[in-house]
PDB file of N, CA and C in Angstrom:
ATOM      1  N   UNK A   1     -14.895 -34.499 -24.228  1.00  0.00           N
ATOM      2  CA  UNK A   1     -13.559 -34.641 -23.681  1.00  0.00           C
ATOM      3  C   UNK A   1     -13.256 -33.529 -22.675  1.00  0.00           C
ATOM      4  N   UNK A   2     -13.756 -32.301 -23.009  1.00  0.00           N
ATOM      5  CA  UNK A   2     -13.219 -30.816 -22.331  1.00  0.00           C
ATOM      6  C   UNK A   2     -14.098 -31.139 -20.806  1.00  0.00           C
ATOM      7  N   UNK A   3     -15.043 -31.535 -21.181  1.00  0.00           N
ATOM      8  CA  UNK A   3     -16.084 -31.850 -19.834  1.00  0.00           C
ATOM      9  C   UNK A   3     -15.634 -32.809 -18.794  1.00  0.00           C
ATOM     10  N   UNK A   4     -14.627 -34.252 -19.481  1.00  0.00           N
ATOM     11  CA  UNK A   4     -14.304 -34.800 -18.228  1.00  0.00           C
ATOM     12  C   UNK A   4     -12.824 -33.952 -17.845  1.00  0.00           C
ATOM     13  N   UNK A   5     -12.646 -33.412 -18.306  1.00  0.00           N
ATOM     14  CA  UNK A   5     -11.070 -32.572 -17.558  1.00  0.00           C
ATOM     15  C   UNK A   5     -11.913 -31.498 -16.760  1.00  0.00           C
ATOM     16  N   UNK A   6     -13.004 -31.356 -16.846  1.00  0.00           N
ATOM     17  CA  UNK A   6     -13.159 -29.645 -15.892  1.00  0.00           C
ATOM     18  C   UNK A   6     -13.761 -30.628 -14.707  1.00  0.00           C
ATOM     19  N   UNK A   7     -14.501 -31.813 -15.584  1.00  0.00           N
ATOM     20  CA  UNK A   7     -14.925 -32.315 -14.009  1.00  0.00           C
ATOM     21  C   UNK A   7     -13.701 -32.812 -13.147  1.00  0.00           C
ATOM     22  N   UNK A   8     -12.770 -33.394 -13.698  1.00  0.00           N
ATOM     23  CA  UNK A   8     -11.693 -34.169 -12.720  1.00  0.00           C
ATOM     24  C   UNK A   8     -11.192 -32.684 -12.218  1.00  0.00           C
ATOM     25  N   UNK A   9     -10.804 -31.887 -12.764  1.00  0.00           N
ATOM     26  CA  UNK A   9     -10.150 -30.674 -12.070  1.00  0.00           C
ATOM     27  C   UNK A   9     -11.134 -29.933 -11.022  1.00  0.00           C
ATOM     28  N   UNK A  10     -12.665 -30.611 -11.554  1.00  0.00           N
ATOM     29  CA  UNK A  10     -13.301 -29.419 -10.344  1.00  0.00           C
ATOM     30  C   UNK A  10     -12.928 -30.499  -8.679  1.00  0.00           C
ATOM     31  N   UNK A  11     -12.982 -31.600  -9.213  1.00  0.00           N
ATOM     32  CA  UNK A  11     -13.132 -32.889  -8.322  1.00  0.00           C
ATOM     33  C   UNK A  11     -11.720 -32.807  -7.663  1.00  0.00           C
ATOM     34  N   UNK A  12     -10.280 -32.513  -7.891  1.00  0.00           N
ATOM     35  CA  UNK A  12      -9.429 -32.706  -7.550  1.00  0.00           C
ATOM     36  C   UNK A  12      -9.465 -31.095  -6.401  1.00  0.00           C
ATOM     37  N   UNK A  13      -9.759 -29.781  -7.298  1.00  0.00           N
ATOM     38  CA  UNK A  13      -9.902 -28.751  -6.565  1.00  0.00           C
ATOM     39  C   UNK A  13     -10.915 -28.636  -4.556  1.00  0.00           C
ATOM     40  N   UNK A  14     -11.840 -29.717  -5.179  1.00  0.00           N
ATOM     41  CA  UNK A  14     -12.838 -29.990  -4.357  1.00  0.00           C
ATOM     42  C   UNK A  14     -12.038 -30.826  -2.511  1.00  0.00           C
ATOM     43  N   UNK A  15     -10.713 -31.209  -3.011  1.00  0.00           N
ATOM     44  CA  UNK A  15     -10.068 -32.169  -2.044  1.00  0.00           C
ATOM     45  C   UNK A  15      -8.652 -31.842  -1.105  1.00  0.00           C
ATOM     46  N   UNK A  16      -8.676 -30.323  -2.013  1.00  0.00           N
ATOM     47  CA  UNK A  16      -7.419 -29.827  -1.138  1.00  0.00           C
ATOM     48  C   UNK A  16      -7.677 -29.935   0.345  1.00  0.00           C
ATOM     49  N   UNK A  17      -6.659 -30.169   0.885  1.00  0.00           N
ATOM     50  CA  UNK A  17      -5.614 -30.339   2.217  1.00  0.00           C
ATOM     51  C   UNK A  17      -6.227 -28.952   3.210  1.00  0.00           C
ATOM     52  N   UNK A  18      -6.730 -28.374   4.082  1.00  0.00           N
ATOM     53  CA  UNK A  18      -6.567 -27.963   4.851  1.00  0.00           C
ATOM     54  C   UNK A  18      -5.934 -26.960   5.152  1.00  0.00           C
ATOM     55  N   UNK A  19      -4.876 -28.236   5.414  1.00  0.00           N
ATOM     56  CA  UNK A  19      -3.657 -27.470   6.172  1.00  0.00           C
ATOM     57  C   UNK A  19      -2.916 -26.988   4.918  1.00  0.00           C
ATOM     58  N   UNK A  20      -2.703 -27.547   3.368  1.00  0.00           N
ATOM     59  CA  UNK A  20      -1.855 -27.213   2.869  1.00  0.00           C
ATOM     60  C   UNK A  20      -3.132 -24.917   2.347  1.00  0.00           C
ATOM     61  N   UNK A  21      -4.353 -24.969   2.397  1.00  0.00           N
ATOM     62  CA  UNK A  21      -4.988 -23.677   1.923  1.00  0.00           C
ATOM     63  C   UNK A  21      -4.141 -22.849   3.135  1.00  0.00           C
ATOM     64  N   UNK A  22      -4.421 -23.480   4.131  1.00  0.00           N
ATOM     65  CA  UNK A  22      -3.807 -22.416   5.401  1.00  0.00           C
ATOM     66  C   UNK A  22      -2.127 -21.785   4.860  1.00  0.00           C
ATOM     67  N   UNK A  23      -1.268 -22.790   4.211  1.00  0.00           N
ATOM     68  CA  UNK A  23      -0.128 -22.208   3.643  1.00  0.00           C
ATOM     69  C   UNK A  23      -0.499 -21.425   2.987  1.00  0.00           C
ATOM     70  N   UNK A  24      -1.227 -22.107   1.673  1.00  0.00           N
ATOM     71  CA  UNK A  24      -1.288 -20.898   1.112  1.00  0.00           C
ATOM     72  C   UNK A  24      -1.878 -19.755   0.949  1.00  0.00           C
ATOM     73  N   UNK A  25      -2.357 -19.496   2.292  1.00  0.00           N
ATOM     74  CA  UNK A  25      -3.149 -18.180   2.551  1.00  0.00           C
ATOM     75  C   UNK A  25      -1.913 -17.643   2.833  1.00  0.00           C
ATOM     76  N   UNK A  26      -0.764 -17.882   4.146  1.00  0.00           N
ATOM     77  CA  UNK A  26       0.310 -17.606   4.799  1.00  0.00           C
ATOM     78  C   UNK A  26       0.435 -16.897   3.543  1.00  0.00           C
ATOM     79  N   UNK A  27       1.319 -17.491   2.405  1.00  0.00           N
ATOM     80  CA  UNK A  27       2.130 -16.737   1.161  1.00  0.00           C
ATOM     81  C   UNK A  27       1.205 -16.222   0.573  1.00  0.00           C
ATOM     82  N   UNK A  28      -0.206 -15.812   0.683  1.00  0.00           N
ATOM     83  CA  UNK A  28      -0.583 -15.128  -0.310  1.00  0.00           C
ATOM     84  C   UNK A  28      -0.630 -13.671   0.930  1.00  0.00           C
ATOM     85  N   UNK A  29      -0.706 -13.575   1.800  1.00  0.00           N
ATOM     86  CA  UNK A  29      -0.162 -12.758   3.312  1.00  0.00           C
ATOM     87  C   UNK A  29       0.460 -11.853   3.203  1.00  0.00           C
ATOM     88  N   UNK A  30       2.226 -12.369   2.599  1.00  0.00           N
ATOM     89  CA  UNK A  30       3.043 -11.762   2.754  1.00  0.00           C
ATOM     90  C   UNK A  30       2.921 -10.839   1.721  1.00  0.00           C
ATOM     91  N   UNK A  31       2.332 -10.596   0.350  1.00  0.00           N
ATOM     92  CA  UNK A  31       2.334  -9.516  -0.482  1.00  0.00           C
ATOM     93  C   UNK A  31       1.625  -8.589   0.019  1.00  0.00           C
ATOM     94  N   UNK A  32       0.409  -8.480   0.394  1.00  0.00           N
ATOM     95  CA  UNK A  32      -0.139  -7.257   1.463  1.00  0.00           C
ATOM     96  C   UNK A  32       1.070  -6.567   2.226  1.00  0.00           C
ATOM     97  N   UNK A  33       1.068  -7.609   3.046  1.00  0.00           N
ATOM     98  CA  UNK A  33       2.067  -7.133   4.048  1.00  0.00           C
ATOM     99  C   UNK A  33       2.931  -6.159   3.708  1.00  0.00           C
ATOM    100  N   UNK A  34       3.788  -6.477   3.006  1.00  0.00           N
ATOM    101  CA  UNK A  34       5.026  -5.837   2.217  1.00  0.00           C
ATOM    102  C   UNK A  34       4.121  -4.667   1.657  1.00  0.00           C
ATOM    103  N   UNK A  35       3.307  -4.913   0.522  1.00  0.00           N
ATOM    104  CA  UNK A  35       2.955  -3.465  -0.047  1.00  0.00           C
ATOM    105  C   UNK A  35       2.424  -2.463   1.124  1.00  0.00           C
ATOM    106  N   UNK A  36       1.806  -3.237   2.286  1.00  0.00           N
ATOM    107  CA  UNK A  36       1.731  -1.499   3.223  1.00  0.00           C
ATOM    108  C   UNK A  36       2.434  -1.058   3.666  1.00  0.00           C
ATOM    109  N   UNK A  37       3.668  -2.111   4.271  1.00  0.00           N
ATOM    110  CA  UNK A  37       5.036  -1.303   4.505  1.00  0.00           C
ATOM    111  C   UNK A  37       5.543  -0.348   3.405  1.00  0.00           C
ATOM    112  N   UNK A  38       5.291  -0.627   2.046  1.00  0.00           N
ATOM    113  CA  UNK A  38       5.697  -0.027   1.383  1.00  0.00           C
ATOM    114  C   UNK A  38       5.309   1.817   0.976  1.00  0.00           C
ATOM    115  N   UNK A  39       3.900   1.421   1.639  1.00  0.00           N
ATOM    116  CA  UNK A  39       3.001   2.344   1.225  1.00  0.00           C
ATOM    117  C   UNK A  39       3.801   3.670   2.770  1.00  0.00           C
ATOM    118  N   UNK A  40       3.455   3.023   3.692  1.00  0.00           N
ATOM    119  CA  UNK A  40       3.712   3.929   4.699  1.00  0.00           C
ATOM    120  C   UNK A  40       4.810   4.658   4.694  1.00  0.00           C
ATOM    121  N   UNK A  41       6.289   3.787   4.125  1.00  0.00           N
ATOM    122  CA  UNK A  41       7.369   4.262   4.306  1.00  0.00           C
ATOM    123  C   UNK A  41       7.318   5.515   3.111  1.00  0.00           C
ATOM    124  N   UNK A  42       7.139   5.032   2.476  1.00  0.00           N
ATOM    125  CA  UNK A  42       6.959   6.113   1.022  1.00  0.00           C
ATOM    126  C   UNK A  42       6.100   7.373   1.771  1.00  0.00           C
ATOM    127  N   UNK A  43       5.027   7.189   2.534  1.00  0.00           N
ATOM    128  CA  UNK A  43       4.114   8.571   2.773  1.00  0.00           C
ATOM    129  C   UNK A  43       4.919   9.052   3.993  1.00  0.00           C
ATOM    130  N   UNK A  44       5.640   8.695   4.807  1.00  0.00           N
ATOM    131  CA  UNK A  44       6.583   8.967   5.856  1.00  0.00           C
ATOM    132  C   UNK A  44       7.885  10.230   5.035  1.00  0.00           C
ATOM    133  N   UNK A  45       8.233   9.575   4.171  1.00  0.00           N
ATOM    134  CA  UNK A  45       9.700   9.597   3.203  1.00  0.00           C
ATOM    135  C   UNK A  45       8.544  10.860   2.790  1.00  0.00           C
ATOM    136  N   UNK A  46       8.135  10.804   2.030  1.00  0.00           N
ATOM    137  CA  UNK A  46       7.721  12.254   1.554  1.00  0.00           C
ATOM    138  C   UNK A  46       7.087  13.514   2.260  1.00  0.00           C
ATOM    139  N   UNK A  47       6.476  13.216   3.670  1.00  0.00           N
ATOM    140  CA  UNK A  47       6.299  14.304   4.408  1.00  0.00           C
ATOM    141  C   UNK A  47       7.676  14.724   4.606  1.00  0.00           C
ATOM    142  N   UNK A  48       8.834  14.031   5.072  1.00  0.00           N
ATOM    143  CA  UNK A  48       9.763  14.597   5.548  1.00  0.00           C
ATOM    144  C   UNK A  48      10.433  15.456   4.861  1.00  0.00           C
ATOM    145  N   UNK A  49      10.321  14.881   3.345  1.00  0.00           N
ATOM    146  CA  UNK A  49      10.999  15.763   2.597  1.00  0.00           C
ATOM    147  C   UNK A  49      10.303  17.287   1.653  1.00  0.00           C
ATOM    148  N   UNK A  50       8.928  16.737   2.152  1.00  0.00           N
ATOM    149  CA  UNK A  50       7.881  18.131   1.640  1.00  0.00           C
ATOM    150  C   UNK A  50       6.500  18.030   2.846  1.00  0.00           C
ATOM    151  N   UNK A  51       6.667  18.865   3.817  1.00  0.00           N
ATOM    152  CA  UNK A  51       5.558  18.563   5.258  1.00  0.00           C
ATOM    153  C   UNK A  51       4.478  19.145   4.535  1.00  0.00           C
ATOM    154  N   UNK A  52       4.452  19.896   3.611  1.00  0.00           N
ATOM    155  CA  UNK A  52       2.740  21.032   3.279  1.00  0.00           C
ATOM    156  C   UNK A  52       2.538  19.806   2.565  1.00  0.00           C
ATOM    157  N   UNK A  53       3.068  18.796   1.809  1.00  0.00           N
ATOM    158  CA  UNK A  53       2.420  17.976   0.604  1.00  0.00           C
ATOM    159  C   UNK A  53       1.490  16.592   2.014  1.00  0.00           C
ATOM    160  N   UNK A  54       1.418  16.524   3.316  1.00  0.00           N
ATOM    161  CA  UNK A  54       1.345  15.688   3.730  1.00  0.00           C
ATOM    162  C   UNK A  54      -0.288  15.150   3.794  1.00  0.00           C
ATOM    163  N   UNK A  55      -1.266  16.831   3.847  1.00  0.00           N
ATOM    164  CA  UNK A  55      -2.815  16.022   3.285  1.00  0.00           C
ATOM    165  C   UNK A  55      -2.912  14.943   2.427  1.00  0.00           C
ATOM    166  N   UNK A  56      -2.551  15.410   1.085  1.00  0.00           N
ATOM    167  CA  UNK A  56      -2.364  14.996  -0.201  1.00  0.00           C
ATOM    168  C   UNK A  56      -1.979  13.266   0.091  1.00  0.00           C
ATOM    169  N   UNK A  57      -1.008  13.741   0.331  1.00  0.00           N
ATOM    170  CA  UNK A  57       0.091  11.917   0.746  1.00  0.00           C
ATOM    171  C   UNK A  57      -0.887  10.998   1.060  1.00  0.00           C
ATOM    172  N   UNK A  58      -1.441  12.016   2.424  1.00  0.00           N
ATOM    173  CA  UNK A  58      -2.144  10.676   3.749  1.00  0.00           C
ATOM    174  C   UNK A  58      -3.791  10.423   2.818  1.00  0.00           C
ATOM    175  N   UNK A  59      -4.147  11.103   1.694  1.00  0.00           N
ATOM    176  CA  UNK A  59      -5.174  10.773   1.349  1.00  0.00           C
ATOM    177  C   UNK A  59      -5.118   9.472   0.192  1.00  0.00           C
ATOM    178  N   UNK A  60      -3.854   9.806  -0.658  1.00  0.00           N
ATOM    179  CA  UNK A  60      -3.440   8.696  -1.246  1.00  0.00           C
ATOM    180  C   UNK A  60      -3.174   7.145  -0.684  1.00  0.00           C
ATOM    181  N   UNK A  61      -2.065   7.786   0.231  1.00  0.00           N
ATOM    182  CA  UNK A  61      -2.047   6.606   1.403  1.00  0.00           C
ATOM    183  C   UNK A  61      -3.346   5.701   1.912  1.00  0.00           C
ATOM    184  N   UNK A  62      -4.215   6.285   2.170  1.00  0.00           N
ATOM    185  CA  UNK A  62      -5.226   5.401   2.704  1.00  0.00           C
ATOM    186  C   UNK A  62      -5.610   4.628   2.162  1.00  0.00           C
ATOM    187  N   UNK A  63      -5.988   5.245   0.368  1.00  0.00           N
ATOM    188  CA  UNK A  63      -6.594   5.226  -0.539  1.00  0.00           C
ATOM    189  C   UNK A  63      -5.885   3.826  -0.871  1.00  0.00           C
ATOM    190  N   UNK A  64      -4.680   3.565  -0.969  1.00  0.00           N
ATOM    191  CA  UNK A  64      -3.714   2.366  -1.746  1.00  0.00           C
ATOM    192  C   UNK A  64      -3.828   1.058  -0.058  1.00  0.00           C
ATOM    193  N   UNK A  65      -4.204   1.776   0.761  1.00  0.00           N
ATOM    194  CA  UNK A  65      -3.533   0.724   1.812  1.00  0.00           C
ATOM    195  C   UNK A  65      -5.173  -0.240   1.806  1.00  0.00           C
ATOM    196  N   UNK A  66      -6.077   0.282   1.313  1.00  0.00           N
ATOM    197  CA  UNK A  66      -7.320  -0.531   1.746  1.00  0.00           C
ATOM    198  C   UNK A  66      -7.244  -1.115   0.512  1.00  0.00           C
ATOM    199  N   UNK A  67      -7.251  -0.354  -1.023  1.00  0.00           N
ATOM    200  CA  UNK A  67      -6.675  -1.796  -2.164  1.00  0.00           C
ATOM    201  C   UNK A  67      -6.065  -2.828  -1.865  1.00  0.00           C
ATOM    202  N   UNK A  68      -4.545  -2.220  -1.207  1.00  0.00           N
ATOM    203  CA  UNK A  68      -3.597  -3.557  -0.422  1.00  0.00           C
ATOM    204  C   UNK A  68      -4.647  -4.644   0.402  1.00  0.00           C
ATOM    205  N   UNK A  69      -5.287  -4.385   1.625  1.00  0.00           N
ATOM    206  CA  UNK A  69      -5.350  -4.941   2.580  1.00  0.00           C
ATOM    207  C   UNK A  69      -6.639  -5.646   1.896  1.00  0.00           C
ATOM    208  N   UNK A  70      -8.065  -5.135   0.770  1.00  0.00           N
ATOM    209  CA  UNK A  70      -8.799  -6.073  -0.161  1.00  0.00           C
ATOM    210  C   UNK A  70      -8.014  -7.122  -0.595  1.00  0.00           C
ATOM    211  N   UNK A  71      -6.772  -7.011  -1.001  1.00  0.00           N
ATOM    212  CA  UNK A  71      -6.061  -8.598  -1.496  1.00  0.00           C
ATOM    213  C   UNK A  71      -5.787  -9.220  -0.538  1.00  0.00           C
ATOM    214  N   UNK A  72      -6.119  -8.925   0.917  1.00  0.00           N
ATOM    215  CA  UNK A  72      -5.532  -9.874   1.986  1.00  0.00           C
ATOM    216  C   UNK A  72      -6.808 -10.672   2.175  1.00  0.00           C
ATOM    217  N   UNK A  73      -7.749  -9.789   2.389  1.00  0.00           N
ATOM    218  CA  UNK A  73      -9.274 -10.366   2.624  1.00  0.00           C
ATOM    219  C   UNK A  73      -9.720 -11.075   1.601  1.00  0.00           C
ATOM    220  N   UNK A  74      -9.329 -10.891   0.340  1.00  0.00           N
ATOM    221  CA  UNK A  74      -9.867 -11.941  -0.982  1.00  0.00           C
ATOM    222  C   UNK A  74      -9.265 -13.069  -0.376  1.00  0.00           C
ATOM    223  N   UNK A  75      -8.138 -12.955  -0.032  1.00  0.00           N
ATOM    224  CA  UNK A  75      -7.053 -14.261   0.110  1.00  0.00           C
ATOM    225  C   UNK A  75      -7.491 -15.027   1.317  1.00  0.00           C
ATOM    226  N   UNK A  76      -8.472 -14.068   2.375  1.00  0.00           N
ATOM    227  CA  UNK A  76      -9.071 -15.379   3.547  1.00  0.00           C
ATOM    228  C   UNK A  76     -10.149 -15.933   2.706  1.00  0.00           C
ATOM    229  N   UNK A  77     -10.721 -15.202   2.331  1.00  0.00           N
ATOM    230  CA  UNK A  77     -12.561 -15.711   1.683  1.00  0.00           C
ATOM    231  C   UNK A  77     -11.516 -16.990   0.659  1.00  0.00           C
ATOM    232  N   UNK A  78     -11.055 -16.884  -0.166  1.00  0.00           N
ATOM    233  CA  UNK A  78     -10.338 -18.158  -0.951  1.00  0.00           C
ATOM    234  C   UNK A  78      -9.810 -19.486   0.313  1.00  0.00           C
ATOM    235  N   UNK A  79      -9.312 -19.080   1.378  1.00  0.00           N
ATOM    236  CA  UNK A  79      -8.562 -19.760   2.571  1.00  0.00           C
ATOM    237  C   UNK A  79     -10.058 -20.495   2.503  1.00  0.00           C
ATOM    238  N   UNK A  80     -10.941 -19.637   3.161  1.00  0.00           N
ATOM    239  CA  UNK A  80     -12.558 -20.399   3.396  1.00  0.00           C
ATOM    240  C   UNK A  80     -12.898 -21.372   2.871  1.00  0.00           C
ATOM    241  N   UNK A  81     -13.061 -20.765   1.725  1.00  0.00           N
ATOM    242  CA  UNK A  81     -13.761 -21.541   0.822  1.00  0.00           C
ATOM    243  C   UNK A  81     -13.311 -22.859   0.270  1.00  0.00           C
ATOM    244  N   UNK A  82     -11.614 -22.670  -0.041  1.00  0.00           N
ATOM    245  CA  UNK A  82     -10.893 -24.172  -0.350  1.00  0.00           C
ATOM    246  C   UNK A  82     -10.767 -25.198   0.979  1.00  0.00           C
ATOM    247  N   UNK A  83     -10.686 -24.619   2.280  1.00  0.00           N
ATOM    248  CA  UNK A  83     -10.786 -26.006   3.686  1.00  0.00           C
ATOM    249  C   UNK A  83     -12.201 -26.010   3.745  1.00  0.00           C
ATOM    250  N   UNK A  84     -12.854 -25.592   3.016  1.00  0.00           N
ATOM    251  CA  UNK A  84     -14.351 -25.819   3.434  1.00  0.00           C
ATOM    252  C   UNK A  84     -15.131 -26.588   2.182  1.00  0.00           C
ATOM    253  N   UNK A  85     -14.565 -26.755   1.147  1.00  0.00           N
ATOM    254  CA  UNK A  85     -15.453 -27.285   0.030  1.00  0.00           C
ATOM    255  C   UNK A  85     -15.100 -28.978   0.029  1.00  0.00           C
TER     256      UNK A  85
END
């Protein structure tokens, strides 16, 4: 029984839309997005308010913005892979 549900689900997964992966790459987009704004403003906001702490910051900073921007790139390779299967 468990076997024909993974097959119909692999089979239904197998038929997505295109155009509808391209959306949802769009919304999977906007969370990157936002968290590096988030990231920058925060390392901005704290030089200003402590300039000697700003190595420190910009090393963290980098450190969180390429985690961020890995969830953008997972989210094309998924884009790929669902208009392409």
């Amino acid at each position: 029984m468990s076997n024909i549900v993974l097959a119909q689900a692999a089979d239904a997964a197998s038929n997505i839309n295109p155009g509808l992966a391209a959306i949802g790459y769009g919304l999977g987009a906007i969370g990157p997005g936002i968290g590096v704004g988030l990231i920058w403003a925060a390392v901005i906001n704290g030089t200003a308010r402590q300039p000697e702490a700003q190595g420190k910051l910009m090393g963290i900073a980098w450190t969180t913005f390429v985690l961020t921007e890995v969830l953008a790139l997972i989210g094309l390779v998924i884009y790929f892979i669902a208009s392409n299967a």
